[in-house]
C-alpha atoms as a PDB file:
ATOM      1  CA  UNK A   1       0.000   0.000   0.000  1.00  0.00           C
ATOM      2  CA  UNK A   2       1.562   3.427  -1.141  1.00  0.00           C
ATOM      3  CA  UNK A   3       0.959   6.732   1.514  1.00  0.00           C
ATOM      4  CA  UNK A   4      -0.699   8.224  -1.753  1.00  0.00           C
ATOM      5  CA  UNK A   5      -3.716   5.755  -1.405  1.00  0.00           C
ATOM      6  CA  UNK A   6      -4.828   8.132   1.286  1.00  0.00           C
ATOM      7  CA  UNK A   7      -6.733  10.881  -0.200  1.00  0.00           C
ATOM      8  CA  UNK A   8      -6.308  14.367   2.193  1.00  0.00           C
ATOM      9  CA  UNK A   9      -9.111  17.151   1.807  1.00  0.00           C
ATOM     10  CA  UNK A  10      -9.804  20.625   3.952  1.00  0.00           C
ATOM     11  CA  UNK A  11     -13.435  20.359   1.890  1.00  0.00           C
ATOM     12  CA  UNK A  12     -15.732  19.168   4.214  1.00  0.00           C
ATOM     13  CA  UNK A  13     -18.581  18.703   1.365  1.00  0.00           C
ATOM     14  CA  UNK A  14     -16.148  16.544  -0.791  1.00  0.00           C
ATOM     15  CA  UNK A  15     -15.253  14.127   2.380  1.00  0.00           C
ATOM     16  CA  UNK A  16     -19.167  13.507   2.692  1.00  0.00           C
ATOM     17  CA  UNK A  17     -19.658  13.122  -0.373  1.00  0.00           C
ATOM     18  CA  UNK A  18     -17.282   9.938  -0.270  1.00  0.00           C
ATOM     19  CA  UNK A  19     -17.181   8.857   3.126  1.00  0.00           C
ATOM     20  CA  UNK A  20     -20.788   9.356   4.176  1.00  0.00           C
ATOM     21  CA  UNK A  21     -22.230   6.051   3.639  1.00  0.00           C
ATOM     22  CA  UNK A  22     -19.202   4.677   4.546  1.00  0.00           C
ATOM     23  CA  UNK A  23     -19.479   5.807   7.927  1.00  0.00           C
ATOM     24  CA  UNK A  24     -22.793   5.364   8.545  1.00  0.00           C
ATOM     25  CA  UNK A  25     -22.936   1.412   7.721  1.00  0.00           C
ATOM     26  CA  UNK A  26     -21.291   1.519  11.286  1.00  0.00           C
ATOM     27  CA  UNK A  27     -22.939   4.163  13.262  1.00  0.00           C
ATOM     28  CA  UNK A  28     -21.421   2.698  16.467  1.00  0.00           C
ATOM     29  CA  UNK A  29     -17.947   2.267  15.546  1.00  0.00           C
ATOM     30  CA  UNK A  30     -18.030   5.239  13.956  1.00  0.00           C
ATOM     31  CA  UNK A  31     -19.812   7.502  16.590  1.00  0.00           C
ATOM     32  CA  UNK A  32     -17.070  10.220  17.331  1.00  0.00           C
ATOM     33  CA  UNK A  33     -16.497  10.912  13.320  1.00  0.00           C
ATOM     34  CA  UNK A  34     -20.285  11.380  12.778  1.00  0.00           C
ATOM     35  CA  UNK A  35     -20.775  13.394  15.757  1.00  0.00           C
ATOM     36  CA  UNK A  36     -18.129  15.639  15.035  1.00  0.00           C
ATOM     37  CA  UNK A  37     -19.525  15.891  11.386  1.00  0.00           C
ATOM     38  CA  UNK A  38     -22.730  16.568  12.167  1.00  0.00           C
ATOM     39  CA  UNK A  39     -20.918  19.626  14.333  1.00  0.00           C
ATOM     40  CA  UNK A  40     -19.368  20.709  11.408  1.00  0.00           C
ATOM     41  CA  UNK A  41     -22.405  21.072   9.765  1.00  0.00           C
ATOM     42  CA  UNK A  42     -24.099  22.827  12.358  1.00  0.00           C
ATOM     43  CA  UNK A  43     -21.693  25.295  13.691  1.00  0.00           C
ATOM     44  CA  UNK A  44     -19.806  25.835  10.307  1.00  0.00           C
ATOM     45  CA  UNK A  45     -16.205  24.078   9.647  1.00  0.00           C
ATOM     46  CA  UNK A  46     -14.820  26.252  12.396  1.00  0.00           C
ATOM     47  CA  UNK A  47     -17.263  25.119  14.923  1.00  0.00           C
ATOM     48  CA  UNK A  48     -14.640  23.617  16.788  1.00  0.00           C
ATOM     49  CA  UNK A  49     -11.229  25.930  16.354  1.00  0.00           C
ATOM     50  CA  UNK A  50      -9.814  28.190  14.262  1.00  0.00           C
ATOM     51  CA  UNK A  51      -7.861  26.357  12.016  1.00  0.00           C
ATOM     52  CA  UNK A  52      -9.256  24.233   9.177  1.00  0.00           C
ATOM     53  CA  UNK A  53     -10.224  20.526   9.618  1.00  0.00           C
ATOM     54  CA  UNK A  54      -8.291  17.956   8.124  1.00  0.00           C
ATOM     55  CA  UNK A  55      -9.961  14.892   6.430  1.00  0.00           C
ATOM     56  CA  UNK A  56      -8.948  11.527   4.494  1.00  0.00           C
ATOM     57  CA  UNK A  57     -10.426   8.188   2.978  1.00  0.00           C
ATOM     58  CA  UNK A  58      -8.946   4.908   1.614  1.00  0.00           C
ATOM     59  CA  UNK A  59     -10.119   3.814  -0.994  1.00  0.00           C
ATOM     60  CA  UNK A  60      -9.565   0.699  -2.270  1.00  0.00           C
ATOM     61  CA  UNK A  61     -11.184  -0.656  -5.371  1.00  0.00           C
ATOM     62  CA  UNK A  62     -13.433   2.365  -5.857  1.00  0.00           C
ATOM     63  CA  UNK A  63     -15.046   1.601  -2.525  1.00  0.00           C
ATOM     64  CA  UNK A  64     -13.879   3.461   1.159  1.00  0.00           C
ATOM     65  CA  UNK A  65     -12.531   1.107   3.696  1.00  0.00           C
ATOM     66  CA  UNK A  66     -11.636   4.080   6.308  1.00  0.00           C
ATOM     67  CA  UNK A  67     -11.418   7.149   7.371  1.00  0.00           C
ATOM     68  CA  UNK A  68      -9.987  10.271   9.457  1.00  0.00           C
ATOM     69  CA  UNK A  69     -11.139  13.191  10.833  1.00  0.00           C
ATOM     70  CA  UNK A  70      -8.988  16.398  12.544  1.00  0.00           C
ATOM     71  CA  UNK A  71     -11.022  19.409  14.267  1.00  0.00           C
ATOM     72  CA  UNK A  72      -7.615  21.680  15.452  1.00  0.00           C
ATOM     73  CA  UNK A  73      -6.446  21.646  18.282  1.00  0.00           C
ATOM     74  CA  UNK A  74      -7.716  17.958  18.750  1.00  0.00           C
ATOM     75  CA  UNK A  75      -6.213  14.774  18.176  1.00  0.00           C
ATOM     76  CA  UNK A  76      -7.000  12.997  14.706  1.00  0.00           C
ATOM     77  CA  UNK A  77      -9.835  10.273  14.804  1.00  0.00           C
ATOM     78  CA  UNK A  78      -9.318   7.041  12.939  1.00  0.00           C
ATOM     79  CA  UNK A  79     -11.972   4.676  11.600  1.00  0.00           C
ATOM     80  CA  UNK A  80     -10.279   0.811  12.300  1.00  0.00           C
ATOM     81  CA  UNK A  81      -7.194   0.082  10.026  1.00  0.00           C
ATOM     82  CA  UNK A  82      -5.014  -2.134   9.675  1.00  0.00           C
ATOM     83  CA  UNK A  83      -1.290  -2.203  10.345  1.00  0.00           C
ATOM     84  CA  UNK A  84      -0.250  -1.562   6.436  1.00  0.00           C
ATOM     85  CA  UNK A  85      -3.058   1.116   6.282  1.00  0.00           C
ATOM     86  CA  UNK A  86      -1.865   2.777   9.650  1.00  0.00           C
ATOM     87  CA  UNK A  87       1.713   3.080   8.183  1.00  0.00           C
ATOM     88  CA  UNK A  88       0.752   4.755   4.480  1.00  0.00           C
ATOM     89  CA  UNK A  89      -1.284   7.382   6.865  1.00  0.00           C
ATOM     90  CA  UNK A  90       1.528   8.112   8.907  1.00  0.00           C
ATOM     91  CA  UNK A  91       3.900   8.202   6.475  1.00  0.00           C
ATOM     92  CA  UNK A  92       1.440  10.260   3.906  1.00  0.00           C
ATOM     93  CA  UNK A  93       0.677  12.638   6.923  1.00  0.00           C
ATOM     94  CA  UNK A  94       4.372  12.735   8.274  1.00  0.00           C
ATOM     95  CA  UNK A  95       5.375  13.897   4.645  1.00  0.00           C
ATOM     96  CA  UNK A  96       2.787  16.086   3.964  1.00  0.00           C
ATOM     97  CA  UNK A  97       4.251  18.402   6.898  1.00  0.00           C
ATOM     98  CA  UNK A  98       0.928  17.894   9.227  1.00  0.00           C
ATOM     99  CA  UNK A  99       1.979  17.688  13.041  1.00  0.00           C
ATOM    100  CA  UNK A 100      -0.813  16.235  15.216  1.00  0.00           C
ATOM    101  CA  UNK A 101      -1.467  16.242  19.092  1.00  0.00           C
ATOM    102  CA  UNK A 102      -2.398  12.611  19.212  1.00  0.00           C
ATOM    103  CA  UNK A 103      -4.507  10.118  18.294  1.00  0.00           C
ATOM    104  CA  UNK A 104      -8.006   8.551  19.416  1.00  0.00           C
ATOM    105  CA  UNK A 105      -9.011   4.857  17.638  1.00  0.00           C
ATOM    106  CA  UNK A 106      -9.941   1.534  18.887  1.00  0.00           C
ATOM    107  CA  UNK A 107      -7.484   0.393  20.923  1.00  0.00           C
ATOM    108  CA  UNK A 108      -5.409  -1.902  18.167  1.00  0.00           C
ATOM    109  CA  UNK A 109      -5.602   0.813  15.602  1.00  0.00           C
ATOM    110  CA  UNK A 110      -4.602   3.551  18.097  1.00  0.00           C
ATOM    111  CA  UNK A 111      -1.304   1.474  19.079  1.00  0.00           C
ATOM    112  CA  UNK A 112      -1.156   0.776  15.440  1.00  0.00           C
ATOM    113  CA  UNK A 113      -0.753   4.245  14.602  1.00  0.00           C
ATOM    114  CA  UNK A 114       1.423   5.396  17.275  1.00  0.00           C
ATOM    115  CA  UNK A 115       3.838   2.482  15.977  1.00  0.00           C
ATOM    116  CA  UNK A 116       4.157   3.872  12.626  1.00  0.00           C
ATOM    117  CA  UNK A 117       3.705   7.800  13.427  1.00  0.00           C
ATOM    118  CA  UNK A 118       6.867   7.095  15.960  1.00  0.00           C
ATOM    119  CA  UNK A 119       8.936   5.833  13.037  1.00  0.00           C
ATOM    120  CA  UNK A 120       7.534   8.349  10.361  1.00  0.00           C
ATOM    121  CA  UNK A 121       7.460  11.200  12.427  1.00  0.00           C
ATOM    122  CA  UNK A 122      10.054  10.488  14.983  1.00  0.00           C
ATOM    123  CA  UNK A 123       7.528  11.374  17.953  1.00  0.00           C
ATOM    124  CA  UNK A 124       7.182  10.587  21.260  1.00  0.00           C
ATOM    125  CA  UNK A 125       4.108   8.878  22.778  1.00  0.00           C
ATOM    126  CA  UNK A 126       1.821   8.830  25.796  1.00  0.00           C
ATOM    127  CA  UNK A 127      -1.137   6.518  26.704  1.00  0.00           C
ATOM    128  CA  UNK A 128      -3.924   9.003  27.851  1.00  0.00           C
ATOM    129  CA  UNK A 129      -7.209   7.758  28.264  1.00  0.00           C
ATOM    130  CA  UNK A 130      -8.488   3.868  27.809  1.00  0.00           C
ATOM    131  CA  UNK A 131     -12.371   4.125  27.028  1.00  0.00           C
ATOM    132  CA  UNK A 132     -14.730   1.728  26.265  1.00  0.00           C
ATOM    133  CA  UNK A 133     -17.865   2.200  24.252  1.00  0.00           C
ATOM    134  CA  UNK A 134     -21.220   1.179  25.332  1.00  0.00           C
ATOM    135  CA  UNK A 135     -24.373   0.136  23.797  1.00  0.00           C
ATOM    136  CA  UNK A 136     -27.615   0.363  25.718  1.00  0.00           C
ATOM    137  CA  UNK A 137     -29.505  -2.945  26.211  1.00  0.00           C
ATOM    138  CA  UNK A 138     -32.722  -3.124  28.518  1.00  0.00           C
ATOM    139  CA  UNK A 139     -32.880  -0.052  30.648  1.00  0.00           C
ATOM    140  CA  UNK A 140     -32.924  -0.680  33.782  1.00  0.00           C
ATOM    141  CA  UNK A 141     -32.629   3.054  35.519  1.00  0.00           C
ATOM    142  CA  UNK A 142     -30.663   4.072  38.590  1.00  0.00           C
ATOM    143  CA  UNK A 143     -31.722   2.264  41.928  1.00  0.00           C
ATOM    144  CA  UNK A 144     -32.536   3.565  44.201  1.00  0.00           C
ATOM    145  CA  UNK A 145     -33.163   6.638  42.613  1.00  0.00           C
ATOM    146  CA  UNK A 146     -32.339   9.816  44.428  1.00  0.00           C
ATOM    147  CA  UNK A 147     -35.055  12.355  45.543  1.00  0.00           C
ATOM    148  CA  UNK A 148     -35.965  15.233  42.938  1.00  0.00           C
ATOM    149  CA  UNK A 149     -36.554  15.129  39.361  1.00  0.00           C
ATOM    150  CA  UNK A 150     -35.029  15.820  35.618  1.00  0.00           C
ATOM    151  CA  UNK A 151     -35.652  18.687  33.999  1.00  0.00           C
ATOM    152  CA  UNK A 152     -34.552  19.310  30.150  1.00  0.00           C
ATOM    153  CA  UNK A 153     -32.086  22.721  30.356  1.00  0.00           C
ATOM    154  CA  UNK A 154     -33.452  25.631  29.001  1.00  0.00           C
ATOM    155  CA  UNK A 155     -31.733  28.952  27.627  1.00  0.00           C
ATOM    156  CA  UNK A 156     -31.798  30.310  31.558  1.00  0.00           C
ATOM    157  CA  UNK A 157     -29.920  27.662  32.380  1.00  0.00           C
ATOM    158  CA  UNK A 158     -26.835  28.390  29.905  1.00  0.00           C
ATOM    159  CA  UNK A 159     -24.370  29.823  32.515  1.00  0.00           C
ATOM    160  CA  UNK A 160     -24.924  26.878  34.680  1.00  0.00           C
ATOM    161  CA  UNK A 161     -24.439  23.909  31.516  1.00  0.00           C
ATOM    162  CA  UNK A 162     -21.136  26.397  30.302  1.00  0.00           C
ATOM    163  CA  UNK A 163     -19.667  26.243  33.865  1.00  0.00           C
ATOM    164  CA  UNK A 164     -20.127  22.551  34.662  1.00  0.00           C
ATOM    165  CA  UNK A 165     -18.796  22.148  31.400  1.00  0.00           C
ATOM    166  CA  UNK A 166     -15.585  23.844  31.589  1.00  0.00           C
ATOM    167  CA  UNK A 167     -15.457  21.972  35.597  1.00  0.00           C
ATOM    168  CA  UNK A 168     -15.774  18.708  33.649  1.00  0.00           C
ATOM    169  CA  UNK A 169     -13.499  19.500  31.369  1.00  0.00           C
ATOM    170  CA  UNK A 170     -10.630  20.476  34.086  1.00  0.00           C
ATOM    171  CA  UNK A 171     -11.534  17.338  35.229  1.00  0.00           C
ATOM    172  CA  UNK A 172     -10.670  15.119  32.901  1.00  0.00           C
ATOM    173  CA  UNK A 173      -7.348  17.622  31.196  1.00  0.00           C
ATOM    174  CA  UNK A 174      -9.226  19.463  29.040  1.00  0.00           C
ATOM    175  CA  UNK A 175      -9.542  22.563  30.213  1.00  0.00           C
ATOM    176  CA  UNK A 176     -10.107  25.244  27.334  1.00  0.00           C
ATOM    177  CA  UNK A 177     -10.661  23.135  24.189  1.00  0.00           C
ATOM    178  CA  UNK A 178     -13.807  24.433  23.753  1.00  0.00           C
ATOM    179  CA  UNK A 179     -15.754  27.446  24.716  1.00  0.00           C
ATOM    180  CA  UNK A 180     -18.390  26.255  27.569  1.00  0.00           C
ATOM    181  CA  UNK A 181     -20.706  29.089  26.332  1.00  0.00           C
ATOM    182  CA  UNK A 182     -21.165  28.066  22.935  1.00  0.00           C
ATOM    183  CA  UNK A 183     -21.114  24.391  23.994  1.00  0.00           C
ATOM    184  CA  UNK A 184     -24.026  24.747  26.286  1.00  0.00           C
ATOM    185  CA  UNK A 185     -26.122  27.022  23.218  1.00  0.00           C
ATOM    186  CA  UNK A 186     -25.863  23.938  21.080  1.00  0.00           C
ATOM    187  CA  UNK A 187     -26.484  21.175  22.786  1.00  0.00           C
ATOM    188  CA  UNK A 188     -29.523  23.719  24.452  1.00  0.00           C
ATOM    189  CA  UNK A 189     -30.679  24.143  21.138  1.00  0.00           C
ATOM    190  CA  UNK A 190     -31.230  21.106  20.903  1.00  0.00           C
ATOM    191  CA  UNK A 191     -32.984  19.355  23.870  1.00  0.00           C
ATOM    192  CA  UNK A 192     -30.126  17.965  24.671  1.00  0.00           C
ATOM    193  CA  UNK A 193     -28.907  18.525  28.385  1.00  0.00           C
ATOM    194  CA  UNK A 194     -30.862  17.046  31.115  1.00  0.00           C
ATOM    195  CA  UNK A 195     -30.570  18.791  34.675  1.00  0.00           C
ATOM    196  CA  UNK A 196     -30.998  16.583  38.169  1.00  0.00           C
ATOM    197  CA  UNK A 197     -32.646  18.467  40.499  1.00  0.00           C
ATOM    198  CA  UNK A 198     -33.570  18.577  44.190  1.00  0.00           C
ATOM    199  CA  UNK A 199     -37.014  18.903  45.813  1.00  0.00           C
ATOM    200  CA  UNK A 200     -36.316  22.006  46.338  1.00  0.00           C
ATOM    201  CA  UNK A 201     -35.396  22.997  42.825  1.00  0.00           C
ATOM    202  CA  UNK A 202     -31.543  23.327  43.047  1.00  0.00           C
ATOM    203  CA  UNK A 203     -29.767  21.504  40.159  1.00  0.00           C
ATOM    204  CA  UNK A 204     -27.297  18.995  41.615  1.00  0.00           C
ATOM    205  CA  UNK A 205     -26.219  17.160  37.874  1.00  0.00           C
ATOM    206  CA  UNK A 206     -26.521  17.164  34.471  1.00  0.00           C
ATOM    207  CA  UNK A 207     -26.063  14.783  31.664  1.00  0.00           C
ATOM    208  CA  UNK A 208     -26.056  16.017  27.876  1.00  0.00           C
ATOM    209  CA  UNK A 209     -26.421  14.210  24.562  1.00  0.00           C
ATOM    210  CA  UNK A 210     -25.289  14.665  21.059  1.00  0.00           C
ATOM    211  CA  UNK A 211     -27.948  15.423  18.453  1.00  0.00           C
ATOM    212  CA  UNK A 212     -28.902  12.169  16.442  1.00  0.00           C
ATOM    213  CA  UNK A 213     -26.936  11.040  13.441  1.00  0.00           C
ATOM    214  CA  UNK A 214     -27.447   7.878  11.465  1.00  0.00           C
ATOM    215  CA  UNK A 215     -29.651   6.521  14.090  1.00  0.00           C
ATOM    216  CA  UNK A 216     -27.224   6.712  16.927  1.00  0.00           C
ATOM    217  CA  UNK A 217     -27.467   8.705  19.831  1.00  0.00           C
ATOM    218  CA  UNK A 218     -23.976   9.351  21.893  1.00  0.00           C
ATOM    219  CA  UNK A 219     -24.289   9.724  26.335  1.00  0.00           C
ATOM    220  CA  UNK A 220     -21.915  12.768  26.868  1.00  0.00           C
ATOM    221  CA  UNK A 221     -20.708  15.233  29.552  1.00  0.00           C
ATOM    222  CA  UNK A 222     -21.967  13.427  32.417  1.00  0.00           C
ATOM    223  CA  UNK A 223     -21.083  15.706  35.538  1.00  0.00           C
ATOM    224  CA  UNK A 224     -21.963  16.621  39.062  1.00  0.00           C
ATOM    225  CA  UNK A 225     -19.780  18.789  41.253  1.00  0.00           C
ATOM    226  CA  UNK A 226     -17.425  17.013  43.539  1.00  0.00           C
ATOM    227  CA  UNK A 227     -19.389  17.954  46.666  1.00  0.00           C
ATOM    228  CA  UNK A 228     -22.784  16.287  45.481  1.00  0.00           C
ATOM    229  CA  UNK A 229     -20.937  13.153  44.312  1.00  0.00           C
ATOM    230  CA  UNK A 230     -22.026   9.468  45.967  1.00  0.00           C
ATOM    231  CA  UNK A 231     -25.525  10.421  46.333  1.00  0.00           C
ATOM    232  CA  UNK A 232     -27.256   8.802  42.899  1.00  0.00           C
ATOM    233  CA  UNK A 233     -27.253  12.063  41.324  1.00  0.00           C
ATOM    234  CA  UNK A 234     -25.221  11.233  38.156  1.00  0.00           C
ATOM    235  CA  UNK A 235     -27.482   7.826  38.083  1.00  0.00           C
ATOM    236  CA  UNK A 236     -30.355   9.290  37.686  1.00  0.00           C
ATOM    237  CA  UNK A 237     -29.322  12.052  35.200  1.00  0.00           C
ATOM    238  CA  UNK A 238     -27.933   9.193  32.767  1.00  0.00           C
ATOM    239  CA  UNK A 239     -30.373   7.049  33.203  1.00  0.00           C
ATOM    240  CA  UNK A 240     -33.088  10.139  32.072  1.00  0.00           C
ATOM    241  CA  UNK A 241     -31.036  11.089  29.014  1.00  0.00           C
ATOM    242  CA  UNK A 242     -30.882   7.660  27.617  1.00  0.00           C
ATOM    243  CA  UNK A 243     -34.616   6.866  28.051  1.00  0.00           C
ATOM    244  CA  UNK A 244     -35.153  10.339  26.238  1.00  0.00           C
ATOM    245  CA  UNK A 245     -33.154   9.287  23.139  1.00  0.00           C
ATOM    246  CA  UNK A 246     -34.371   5.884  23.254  1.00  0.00           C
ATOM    247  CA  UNK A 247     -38.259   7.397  23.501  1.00  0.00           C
ATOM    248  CA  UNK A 248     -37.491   9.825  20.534  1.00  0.00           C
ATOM    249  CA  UNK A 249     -36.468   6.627  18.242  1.00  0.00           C
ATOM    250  CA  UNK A 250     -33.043   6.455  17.994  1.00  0.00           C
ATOM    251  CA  UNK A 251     -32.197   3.311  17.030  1.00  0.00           C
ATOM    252  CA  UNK A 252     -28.703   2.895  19.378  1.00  0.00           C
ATOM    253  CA  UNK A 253     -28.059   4.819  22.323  1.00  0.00           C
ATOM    254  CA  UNK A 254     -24.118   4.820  23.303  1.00  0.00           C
ATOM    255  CA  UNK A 255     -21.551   6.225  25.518  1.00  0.00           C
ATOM    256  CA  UNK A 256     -17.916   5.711  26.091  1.00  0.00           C
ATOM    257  CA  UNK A 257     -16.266   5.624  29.953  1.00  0.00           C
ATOM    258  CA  UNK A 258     -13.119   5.888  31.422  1.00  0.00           C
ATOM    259  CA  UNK A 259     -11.510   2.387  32.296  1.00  0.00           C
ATOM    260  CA  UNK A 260      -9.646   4.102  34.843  1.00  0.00           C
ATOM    261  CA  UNK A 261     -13.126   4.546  37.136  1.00  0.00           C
ATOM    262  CA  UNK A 262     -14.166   1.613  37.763  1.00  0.00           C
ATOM    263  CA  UNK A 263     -17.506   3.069  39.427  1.00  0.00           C
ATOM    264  CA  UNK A 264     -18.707   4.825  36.196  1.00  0.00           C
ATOM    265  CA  UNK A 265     -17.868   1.664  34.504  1.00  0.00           C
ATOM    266  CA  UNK A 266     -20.209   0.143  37.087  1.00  0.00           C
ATOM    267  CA  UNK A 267     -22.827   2.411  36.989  1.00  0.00           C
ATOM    268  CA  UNK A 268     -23.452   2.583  33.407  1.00  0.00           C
ATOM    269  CA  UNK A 269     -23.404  -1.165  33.051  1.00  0.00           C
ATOM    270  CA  UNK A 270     -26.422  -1.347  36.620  1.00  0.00           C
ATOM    271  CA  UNK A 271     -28.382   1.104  34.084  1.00  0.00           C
ATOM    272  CA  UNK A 272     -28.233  -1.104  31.230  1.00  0.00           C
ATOM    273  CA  UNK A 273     -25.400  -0.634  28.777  1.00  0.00           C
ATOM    274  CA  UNK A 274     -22.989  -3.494  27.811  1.00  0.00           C
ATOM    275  CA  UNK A 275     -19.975  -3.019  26.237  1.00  0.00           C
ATOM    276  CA  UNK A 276     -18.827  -2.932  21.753  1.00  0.00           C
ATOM    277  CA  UNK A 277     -15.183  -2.266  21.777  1.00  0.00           C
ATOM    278  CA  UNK A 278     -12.227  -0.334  23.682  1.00  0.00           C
ATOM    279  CA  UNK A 279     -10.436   2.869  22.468  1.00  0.00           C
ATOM    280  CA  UNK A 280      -7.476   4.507  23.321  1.00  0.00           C
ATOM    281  CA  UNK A 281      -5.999   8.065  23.190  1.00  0.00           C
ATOM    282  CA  UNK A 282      -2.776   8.627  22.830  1.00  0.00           C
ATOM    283  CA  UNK A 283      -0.811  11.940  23.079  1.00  0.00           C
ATOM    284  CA  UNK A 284       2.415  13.001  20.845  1.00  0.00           C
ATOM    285  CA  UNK A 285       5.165  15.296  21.851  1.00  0.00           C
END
């Protein structure tokens, strides 16, 4: 396989036009890429930083076997490749000048990649995150369920969503990425941000989803402030989201954890999800 088998493009139109039903024949494996697309078309090709996004396919016999997607300053997404495909990227990308942050991919392509961006590039690398993806199965909600009730977030709630956004985003390193204001407008736009409150009316967590692509449905920015934590709160939140998108017809309803916290990994699985497949992160220096 030559590095000129991958085809590069800034033109987000022209990667749809040949990756599109490529990537939704998978909508699961494939979540991050269409999510991230479907932000793209929302919020303009800019949506996400200032700099221009970066995308590729494989071809191979006239038909795409995978894919890549880079929104500056965030790592580049792979679809699953192979070793001989992850070394033509690396070395197409590595000679094309292109310097990337890291790399997020199912676990075998991720180390894959690093492999041949190490001997292309000359970087160093760094094992971030491990996360696994989840599917919803039967729903089985959060018991026992804490007092108070969800409420979807409204406009009057955007300075609330933007600052629990930017907290979770300290939490888990990255802090800044993304503007918490204009996160919270679009997923608000959308219905997609459900509060946990108290009897009393004082929201305690929240839990947000991505709009629906291809019939999937991604669990995202699950938070509650570190003082509320251990009381169900989170539970109930995910547990309200996911019945939501599974009420309004989407056909798979997924999430990815941290395999480093073992009780979100728990939690998610009491509620009903069961695992697809395990990614990894990686960062380059």
């Amino acid at each position: 396989m030559r590095p000129d088998d991958w085809h590069l493009t800034h033109d987000l139109d022209a990667f749809l036009q040949r990756a599109a039903d490529f990537l939704t024949a998978r909508p699961a494996t494939h979540t991050v890429l269409l999510t991230v697309l479907d932000g793209l078309r929302r919020g303009g090709v800019h949506a996400y930083g200032e700099e221009d996004p970066l995308f590729g396919v494989l071809e191979t016999d006239g038909e795409v076997t995978a894919a890549l997607l880079r929104t500056p300053p965030y790592w580049i997404n792979l679809t699953p490749l192979t070793g001989e495909q992850s070394d033509a990227l690396a070395a197409r990308l590595a000679s094309a000048g292109h310097r990337l942050p890291g790399v997020s991919a199912e676990r075998d392509t991720a180390a894959a990649f690093v492999d041949a961006w190490k001997r292309h590039a000359g970087a160093q690398a760094s094992l971030r995150w491990r996360q696994r993806l989840y599917r919803l199965g039967e729903l089985t909600g959060s018991e026992p369920a804490p007092e108070g009730a969800p409420r979807t977030a409204g406009p009057a709630d955007r300075a609330q969503v933007a600052r629990w956004f930017e907290e979770f985003g300290a939490s888990i390193g990255e802090r800044g990425h993304q503007d918490g204001g204009a996160w919270a407008d679009a997923r608000i736009a959308h219905g997609g941000v459900t509060l946990w409150e108290t009897p009393d009316g004082t929201p305690v967590s929240m839990a947000a989803v991505t709009p629906e692509v291809a019939g999937q449905v991604r669990v995202t920015t699950v938070y509650t402030p570190a003082h509320l934590r251990g009381r169900g709160y989170a539970g109930a939140a995910t547990a309200e989201v996911s019945r939501t998108a599974r009420a309004s017809g989407a056909a798979e309803v997924l999430l990815f954890t941290d395999l480093a916290n073992p009780t979100s990994n728990g939690l998610y699985q009491r509620i009903g999800y069961r695992p697809v497949t395990d990614f990894a992160v990686y960062g380059f220096e």
